[in-house]
PDB file of N, CA and C in Angstrom:
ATOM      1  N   UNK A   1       0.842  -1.168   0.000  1.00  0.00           N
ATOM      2  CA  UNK A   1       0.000   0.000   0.000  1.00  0.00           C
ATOM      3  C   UNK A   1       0.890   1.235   0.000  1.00  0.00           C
ATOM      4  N   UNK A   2       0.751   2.193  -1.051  1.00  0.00           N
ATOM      5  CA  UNK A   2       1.326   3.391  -0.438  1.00  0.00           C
ATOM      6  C   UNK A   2       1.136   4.313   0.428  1.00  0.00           C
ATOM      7  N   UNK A   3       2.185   4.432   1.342  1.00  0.00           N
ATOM      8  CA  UNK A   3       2.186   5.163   2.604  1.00  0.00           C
ATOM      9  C   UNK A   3       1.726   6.084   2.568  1.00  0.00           C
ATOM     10  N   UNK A   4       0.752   6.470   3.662  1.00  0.00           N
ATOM     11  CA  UNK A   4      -0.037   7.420   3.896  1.00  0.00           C
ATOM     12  C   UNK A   4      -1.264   7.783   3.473  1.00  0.00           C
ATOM     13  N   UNK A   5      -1.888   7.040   2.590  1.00  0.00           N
ATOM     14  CA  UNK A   5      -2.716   6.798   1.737  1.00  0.00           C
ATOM     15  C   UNK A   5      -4.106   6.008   1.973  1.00  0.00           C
ATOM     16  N   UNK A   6      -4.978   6.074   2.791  1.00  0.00           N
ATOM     17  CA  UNK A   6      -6.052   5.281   2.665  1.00  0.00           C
ATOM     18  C   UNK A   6      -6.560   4.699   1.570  1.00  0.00           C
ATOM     19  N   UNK A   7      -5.832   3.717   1.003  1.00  0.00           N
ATOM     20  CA  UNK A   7      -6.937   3.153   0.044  1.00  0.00           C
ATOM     21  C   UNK A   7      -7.478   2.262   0.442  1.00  0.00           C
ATOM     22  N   UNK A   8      -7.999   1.547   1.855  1.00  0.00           N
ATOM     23  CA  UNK A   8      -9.142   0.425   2.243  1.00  0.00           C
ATOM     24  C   UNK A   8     -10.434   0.658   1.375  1.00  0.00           C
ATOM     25  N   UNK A   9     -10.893   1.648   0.593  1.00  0.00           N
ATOM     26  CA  UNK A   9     -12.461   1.706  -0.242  1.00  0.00           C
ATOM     27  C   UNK A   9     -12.512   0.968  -1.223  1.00  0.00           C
ATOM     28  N   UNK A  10     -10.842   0.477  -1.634  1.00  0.00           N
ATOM     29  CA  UNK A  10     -11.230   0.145  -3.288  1.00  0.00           C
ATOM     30  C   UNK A  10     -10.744  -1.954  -3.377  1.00  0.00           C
ATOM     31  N   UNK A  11     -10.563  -2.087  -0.838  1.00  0.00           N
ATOM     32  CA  UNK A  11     -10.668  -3.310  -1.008  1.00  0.00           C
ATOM     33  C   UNK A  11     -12.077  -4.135  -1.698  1.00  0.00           C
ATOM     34  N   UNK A  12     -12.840  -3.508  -1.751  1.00  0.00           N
ATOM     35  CA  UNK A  12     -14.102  -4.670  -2.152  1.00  0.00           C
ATOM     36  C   UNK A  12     -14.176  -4.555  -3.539  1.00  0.00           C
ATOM     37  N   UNK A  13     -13.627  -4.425  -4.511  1.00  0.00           N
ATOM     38  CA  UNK A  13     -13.067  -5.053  -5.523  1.00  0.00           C
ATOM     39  C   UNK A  13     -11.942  -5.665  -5.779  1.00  0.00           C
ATOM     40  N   UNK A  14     -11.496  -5.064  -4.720  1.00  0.00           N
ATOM     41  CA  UNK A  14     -10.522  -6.553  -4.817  1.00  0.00           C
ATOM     42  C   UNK A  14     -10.183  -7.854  -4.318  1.00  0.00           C
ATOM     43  N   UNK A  15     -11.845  -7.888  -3.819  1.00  0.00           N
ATOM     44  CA  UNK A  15     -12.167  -9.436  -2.901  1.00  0.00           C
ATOM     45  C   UNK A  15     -12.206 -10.431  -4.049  1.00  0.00           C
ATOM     46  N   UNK A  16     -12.468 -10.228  -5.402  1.00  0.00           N
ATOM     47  CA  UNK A  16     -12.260 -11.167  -6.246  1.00  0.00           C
ATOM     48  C   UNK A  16     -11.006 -11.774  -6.080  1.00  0.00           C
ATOM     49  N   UNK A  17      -9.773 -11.126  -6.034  1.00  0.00           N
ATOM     50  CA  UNK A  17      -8.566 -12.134  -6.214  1.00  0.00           C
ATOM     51  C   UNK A  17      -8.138 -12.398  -4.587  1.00  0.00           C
ATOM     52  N   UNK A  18      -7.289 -13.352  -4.821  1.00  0.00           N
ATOM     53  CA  UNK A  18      -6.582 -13.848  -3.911  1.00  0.00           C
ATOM     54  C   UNK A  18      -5.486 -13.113  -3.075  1.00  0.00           C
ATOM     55  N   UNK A  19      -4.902 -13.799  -1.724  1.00  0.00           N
ATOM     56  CA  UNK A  19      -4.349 -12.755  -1.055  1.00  0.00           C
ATOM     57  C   UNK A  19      -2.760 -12.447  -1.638  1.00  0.00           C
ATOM     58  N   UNK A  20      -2.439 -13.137  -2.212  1.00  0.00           N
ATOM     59  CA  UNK A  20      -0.861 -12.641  -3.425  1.00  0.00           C
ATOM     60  C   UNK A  20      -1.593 -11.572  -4.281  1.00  0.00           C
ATOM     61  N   UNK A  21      -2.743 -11.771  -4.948  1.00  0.00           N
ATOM     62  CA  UNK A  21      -3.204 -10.722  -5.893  1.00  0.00           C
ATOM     63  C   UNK A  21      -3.359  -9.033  -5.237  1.00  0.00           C
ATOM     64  N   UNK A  22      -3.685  -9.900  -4.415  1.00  0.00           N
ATOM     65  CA  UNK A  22      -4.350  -8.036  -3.440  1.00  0.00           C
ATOM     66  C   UNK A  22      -3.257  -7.785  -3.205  1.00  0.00           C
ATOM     67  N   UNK A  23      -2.550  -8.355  -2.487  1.00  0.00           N
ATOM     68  CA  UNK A  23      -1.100  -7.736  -2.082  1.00  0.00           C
ATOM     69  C   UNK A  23      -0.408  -6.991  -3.002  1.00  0.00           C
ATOM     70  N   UNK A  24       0.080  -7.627  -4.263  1.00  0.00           N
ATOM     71  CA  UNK A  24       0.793  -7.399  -5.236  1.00  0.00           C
ATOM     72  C   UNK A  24       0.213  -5.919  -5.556  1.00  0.00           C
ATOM     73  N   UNK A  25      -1.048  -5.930  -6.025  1.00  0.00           N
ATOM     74  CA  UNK A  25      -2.121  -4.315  -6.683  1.00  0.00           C
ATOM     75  C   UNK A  25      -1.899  -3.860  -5.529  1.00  0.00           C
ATOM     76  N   UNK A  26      -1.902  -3.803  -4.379  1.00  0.00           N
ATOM     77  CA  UNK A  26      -2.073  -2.679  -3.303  1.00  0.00           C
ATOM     78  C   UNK A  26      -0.682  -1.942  -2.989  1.00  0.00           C
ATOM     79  N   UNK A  27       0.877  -2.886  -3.606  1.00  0.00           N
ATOM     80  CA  UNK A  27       1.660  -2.472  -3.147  1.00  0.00           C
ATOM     81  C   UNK A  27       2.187  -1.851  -4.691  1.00  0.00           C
ATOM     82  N   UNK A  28       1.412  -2.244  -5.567  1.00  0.00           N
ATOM     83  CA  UNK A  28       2.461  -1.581  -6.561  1.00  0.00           C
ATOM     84  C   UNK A  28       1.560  -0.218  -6.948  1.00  0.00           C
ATOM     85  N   UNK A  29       0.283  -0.338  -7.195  1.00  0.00           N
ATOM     86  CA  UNK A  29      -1.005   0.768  -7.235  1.00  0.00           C
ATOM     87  C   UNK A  29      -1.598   1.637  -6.569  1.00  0.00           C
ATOM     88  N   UNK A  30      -1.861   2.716  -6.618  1.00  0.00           N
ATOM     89  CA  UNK A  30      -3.155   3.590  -5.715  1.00  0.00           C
ATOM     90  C   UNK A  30      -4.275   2.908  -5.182  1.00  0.00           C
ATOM     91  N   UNK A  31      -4.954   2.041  -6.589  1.00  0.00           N
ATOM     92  CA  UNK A  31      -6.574   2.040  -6.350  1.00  0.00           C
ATOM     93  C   UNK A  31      -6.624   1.599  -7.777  1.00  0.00           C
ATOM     94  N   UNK A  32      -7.682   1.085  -7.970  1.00  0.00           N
ATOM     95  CA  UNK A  32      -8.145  -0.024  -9.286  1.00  0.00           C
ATOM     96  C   UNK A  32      -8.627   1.672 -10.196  1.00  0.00           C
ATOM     97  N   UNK A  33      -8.304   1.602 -11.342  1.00  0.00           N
ATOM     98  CA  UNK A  33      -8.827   2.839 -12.387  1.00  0.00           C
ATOM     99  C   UNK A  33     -10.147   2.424 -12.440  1.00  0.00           C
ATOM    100  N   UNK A  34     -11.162   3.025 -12.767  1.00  0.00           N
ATOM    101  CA  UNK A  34     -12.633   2.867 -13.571  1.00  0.00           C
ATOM    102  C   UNK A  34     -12.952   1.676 -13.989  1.00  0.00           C
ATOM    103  N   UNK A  35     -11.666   1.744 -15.359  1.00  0.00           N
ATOM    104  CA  UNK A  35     -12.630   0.226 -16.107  1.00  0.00           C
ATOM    105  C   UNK A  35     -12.300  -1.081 -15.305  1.00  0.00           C
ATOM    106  N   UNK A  36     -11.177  -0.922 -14.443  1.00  0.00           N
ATOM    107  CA  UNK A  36     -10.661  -2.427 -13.591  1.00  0.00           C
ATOM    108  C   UNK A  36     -12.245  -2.375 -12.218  1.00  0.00           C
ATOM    109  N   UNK A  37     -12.848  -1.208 -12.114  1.00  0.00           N
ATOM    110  CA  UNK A  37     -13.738  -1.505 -10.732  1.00  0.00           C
ATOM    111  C   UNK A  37     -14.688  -2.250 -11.320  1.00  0.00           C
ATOM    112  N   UNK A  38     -15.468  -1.563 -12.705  1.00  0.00           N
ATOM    113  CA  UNK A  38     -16.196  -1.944 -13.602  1.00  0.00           C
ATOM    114  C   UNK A  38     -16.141  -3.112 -13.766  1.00  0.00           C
ATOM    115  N   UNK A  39     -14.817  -3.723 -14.655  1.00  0.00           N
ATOM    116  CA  UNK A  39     -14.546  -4.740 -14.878  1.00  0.00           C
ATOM    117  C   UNK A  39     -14.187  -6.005 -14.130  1.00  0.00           C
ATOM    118  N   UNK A  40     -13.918  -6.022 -12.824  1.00  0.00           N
ATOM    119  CA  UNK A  40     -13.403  -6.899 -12.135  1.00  0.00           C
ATOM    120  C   UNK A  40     -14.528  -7.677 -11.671  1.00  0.00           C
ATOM    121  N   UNK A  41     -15.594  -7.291 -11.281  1.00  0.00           N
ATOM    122  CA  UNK A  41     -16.548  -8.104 -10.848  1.00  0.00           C
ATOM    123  C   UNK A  41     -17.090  -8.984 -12.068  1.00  0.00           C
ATOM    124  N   UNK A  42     -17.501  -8.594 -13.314  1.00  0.00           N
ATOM    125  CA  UNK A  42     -18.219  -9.067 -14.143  1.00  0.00           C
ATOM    126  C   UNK A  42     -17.137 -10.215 -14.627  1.00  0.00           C
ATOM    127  N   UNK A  43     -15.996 -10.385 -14.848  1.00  0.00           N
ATOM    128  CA  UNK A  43     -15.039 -11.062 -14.860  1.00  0.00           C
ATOM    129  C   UNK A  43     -14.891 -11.706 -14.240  1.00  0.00           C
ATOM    130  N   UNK A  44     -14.721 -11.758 -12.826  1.00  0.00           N
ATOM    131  CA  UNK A  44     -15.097 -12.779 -11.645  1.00  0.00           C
ATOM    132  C   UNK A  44     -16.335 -13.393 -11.490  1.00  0.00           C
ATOM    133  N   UNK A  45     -17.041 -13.088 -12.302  1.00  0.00           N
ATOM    134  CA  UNK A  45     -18.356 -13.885 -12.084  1.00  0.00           C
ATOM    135  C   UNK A  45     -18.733 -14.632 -13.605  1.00  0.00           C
ATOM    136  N   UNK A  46     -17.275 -14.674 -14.310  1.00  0.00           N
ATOM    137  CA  UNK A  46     -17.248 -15.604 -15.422  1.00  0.00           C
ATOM    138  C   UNK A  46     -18.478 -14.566 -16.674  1.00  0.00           C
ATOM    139  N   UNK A  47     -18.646 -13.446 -16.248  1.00  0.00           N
ATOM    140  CA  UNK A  47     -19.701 -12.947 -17.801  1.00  0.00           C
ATOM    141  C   UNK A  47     -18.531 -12.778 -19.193  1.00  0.00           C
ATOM    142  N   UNK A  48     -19.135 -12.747 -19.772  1.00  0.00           N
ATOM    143  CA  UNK A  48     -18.424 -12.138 -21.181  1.00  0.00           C
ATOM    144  C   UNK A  48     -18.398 -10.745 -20.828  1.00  0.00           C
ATOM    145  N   UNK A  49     -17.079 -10.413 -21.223  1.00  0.00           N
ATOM    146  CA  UNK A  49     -16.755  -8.452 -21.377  1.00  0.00           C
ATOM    147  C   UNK A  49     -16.063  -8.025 -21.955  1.00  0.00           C
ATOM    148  N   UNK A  50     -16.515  -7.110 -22.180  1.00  0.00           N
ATOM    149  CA  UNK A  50     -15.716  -6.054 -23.361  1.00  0.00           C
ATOM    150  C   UNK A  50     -15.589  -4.519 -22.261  1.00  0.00           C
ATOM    151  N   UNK A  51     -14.586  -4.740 -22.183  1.00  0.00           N
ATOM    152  CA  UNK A  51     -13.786  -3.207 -21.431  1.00  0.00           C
ATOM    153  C   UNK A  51     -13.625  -2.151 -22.424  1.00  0.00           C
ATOM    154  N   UNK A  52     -14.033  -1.082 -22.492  1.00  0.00           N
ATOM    155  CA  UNK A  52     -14.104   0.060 -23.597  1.00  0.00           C
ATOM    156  C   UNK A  52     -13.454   1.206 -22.827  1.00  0.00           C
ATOM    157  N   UNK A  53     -12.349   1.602 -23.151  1.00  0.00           N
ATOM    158  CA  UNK A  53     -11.775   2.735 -22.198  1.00  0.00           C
ATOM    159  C   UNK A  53     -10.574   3.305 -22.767  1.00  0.00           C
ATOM    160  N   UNK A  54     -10.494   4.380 -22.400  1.00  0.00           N
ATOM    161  CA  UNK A  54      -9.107   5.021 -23.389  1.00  0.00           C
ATOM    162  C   UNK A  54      -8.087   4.570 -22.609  1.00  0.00           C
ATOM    163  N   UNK A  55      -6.819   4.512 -24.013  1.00  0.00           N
ATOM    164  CA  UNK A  55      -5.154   3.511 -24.171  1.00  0.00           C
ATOM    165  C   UNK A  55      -4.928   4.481 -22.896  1.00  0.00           C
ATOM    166  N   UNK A  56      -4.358   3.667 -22.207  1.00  0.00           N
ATOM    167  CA  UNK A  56      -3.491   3.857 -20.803  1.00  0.00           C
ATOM    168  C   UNK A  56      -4.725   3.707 -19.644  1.00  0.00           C
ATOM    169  N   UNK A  57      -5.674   3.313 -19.791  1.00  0.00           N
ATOM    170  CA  UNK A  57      -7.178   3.112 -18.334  1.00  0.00           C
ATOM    171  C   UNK A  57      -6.659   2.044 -17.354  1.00  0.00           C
ATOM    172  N   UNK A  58      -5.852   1.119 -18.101  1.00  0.00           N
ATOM    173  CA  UNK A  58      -5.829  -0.341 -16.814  1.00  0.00           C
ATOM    174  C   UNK A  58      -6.511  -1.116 -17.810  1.00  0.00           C
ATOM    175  N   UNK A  59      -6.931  -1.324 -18.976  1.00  0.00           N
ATOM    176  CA  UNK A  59      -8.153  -2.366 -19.839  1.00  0.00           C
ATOM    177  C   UNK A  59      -7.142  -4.129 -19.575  1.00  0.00           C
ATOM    178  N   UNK A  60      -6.185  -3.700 -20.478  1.00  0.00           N
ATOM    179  CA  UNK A  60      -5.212  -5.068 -20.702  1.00  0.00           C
ATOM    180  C   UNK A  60      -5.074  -6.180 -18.717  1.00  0.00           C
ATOM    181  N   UNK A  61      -4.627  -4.976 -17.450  1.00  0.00           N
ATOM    182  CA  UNK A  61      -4.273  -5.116 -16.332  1.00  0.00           C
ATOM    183  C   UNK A  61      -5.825  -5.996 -16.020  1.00  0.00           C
ATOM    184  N   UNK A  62      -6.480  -5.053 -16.203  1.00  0.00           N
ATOM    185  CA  UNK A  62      -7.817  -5.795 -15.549  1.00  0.00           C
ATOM    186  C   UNK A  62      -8.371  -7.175 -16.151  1.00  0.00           C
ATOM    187  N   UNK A  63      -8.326  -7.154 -17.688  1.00  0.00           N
ATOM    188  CA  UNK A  63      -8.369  -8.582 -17.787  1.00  0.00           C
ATOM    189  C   UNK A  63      -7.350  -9.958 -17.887  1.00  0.00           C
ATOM    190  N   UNK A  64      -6.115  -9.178 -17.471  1.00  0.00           N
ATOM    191  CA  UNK A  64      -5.227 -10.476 -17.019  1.00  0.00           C
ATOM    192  C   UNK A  64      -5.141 -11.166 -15.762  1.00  0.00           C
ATOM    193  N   UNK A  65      -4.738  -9.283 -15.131  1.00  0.00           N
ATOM    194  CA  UNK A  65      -4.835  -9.975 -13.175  1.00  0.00           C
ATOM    195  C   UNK A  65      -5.629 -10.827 -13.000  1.00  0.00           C
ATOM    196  N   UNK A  66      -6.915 -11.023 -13.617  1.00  0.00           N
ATOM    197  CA  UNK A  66      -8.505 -11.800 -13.044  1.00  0.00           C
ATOM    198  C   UNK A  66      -7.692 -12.878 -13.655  1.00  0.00           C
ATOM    199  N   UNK A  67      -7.232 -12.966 -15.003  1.00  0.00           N
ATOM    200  CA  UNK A  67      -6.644 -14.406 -15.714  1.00  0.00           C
ATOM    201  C   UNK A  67      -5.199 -15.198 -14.729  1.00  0.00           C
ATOM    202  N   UNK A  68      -4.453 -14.087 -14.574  1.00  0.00           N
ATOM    203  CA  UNK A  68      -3.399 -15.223 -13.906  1.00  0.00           C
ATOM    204  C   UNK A  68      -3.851 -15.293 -12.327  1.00  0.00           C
ATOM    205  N   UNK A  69      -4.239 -14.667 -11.694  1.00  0.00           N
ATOM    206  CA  UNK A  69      -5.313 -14.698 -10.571  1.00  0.00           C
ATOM    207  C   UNK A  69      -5.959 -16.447 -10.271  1.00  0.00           C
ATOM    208  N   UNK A  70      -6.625 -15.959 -11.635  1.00  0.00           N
ATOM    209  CA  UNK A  70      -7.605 -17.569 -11.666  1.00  0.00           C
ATOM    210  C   UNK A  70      -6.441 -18.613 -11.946  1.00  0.00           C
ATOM    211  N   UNK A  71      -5.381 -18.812 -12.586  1.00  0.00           N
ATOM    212  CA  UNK A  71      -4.376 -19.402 -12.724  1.00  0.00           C
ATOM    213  C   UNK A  71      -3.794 -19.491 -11.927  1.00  0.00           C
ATOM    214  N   UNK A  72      -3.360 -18.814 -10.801  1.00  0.00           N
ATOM    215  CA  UNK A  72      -3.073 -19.285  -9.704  1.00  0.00           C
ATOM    216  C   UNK A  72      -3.269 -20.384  -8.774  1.00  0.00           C
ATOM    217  N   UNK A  73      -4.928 -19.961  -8.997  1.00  0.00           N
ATOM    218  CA  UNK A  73      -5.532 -20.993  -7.745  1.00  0.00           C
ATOM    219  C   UNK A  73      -6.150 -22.315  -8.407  1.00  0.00           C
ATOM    220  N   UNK A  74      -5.917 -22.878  -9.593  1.00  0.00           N
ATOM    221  CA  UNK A  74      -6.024 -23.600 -10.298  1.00  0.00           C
ATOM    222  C   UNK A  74      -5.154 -25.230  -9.557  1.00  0.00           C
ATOM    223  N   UNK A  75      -5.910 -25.984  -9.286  1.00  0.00           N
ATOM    224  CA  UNK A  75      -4.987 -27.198  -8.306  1.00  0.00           C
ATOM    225  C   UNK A  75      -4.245 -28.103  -9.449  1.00  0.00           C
ATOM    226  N   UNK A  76      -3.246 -27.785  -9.102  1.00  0.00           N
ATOM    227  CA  UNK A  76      -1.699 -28.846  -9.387  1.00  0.00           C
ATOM    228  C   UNK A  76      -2.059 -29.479 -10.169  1.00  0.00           C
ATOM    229  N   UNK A  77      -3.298 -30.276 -10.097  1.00  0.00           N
ATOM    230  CA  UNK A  77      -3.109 -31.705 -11.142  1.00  0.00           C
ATOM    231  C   UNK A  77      -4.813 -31.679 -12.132  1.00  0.00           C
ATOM    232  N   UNK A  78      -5.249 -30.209 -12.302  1.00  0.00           N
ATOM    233  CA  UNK A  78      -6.118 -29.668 -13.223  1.00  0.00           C
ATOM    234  C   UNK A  78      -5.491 -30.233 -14.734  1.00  0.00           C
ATOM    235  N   UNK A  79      -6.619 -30.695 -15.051  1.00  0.00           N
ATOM    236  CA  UNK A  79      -6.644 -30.890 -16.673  1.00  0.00           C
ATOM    237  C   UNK A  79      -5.679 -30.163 -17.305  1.00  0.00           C
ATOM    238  N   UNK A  80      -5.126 -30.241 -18.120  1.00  0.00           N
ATOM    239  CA  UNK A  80      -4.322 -29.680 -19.344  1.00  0.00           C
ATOM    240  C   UNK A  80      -5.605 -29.077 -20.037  1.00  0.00           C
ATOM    241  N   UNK A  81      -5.048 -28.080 -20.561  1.00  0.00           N
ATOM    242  CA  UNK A  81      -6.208 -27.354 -21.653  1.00  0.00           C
ATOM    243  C   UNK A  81      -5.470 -25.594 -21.709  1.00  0.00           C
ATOM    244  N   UNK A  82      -6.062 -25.083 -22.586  1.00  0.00           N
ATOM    245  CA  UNK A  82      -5.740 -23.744 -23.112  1.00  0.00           C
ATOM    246  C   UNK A  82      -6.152 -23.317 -21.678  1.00  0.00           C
ATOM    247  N   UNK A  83      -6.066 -21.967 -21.440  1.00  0.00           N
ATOM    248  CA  UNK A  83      -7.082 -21.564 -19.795  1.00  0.00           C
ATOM    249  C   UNK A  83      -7.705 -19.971 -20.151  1.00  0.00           C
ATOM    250  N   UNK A  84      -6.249 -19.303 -21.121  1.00  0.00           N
ATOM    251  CA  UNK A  84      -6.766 -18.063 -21.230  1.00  0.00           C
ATOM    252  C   UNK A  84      -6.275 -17.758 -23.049  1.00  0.00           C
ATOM    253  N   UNK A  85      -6.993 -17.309 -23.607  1.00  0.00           N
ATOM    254  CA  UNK A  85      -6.769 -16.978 -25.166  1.00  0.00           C
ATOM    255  C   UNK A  85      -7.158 -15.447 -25.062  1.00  0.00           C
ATOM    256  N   UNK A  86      -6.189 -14.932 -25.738  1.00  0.00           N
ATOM    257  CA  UNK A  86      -5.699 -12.983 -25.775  1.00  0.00           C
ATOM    258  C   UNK A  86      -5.756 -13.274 -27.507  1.00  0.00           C
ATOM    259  N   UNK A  87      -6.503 -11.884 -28.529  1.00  0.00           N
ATOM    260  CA  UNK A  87      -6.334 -11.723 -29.775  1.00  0.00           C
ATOM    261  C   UNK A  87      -6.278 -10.705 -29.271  1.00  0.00           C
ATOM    262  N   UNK A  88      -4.681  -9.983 -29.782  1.00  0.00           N
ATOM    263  CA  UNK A  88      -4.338  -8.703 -29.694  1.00  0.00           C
ATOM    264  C   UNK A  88      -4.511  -7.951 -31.345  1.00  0.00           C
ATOM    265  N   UNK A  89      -5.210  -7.071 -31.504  1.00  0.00           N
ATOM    266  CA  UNK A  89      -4.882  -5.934 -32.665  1.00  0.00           C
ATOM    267  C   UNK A  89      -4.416  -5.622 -33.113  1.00  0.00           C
ATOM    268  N   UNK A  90      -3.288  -5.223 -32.077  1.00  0.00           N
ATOM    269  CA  UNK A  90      -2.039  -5.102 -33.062  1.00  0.00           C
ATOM    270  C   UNK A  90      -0.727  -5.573 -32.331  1.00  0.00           C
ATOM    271  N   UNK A  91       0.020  -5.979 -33.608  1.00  0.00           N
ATOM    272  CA  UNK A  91       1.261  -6.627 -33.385  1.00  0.00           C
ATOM    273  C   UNK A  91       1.964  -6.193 -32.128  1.00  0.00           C
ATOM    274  N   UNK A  92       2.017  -4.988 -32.167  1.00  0.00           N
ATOM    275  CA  UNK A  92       3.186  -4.007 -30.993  1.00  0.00           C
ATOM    276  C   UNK A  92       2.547  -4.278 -29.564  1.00  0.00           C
ATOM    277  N   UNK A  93       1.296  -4.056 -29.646  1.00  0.00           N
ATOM    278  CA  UNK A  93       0.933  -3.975 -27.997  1.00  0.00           C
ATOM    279  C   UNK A  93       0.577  -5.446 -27.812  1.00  0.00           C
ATOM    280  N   UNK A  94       0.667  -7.174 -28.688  1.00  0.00           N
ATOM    281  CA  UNK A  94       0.938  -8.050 -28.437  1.00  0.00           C
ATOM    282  C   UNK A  94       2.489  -7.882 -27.528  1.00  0.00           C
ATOM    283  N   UNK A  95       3.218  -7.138 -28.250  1.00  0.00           N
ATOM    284  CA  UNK A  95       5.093  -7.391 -27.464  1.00  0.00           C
ATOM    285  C   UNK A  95       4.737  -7.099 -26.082  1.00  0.00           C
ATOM    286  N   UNK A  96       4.156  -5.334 -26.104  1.00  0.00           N
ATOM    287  CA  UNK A  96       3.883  -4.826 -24.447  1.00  0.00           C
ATOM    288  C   UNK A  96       3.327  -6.135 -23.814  1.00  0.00           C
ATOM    289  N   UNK A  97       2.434  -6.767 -23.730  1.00  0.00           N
ATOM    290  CA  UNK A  97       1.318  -7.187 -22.759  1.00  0.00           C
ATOM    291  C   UNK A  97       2.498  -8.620 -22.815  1.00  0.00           C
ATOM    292  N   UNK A  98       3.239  -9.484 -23.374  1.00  0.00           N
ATOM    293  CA  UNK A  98       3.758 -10.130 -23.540  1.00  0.00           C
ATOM    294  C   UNK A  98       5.200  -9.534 -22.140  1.00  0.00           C
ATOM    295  N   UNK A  99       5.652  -8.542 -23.007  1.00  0.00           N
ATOM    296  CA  UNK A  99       6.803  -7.974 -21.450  1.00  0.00           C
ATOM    297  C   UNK A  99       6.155  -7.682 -20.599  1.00  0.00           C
ATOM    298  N   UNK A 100       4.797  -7.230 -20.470  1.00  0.00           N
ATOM    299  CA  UNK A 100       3.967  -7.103 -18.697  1.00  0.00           C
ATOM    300  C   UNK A 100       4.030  -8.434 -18.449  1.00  0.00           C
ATOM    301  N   UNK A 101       3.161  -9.332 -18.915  1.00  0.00           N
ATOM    302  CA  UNK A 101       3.150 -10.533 -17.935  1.00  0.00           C
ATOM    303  C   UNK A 101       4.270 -11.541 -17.450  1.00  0.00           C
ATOM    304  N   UNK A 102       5.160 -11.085 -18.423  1.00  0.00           N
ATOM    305  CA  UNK A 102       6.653 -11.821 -18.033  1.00  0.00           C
ATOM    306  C   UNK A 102       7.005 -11.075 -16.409  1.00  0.00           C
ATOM    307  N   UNK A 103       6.902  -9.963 -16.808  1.00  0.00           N
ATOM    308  CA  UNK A 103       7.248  -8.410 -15.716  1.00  0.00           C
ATOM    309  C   UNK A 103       6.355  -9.077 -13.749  1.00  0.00           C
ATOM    310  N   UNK A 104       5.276  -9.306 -14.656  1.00  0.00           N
ATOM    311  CA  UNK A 104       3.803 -10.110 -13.373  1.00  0.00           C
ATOM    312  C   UNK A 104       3.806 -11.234 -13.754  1.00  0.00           C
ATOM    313  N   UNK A 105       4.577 -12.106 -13.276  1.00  0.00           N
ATOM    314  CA  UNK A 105       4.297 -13.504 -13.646  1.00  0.00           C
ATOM    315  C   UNK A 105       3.798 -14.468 -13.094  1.00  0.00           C
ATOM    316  N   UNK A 106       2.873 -15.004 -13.499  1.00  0.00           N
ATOM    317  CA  UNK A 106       2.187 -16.604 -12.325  1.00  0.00           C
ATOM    318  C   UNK A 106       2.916 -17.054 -11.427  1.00  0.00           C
ATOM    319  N   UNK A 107       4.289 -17.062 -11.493  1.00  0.00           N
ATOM    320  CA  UNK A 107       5.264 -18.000 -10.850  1.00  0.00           C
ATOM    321  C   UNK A 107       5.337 -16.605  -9.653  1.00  0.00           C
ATOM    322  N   UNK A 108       5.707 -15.433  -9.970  1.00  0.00           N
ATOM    323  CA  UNK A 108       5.629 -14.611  -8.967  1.00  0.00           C
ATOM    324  C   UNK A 108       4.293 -14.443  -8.048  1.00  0.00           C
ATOM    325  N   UNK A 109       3.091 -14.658  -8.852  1.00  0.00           N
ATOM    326  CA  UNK A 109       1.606 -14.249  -7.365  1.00  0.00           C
ATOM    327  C   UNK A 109       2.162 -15.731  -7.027  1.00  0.00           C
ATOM    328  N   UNK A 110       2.407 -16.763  -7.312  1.00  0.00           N
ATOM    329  CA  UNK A 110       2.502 -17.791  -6.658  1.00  0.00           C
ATOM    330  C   UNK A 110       3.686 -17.666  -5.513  1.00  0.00           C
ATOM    331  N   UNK A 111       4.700 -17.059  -6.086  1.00  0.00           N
ATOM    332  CA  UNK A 111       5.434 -16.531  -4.623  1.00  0.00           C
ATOM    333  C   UNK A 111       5.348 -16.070  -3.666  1.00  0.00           C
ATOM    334  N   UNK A 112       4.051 -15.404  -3.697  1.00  0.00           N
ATOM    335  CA  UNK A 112       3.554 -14.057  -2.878  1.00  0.00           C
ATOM    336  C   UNK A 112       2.328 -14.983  -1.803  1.00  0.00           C
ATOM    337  N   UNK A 113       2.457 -16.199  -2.096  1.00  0.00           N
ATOM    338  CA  UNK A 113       0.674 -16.847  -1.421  1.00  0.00           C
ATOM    339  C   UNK A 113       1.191 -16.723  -0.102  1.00  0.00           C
ATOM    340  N   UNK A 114       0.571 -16.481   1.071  1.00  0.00           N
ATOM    341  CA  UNK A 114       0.821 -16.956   2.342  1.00  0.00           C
ATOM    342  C   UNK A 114      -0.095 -17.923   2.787  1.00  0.00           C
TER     343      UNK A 114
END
């Protein structure tokens, strides 16, 4: 959390993820942007969504965290299968979202579980 900062308001969206997830957003973030408050619940409750929000909102953040999130807590000896499929637009911001999740990686919220 950053110091000095009350952000306890913007825990109840972030009761969807797990306690590595919260940790991780609370220590690297302010507070979830718009489309991640928007978006996080409807995502956690498995709907179809389409996040509509101008380049730089959190759009890409909000629908991964929920993805490697759920990948996290996925038990050890779960089926093999695809889990999450991304069609990016364009080539370039395939690279970005490719160096973010390397940057946030499964293996890291999995470091973070207590």
């Amino acid at each position: 959390m950053v110091q000095g900062l009350d952000t306890s308001w913007h825990m109840s969206v972030l009761k969807h993820f797990g306690p590595a997830t919260r940790a991780w957003f609370s220590n690297s973030f302010e507070a979830p942007t718009p489309v991640q408050e928007r978006g996080w619940p409807a995502i956690a409750n498995g709907e179809h969504s389409l996040l509509l929000a101008p380049t730089g909102s959190g759009k890409t953040l909000a629908a991964f965290l929920a993805c490697l999130d759920s990948l996290a807590h996925r038990p050890a000896n779960s089926e093999p299968g695809v889990r999450v499929l991304y069609l990016s637009p364009l080539k370039a911001l395939a690279y970005d979202i490719e160096r973010n999740l390397r940057a946030v990686s499964y293996t890291h919220l999995r470091a973070h579980e207590t």
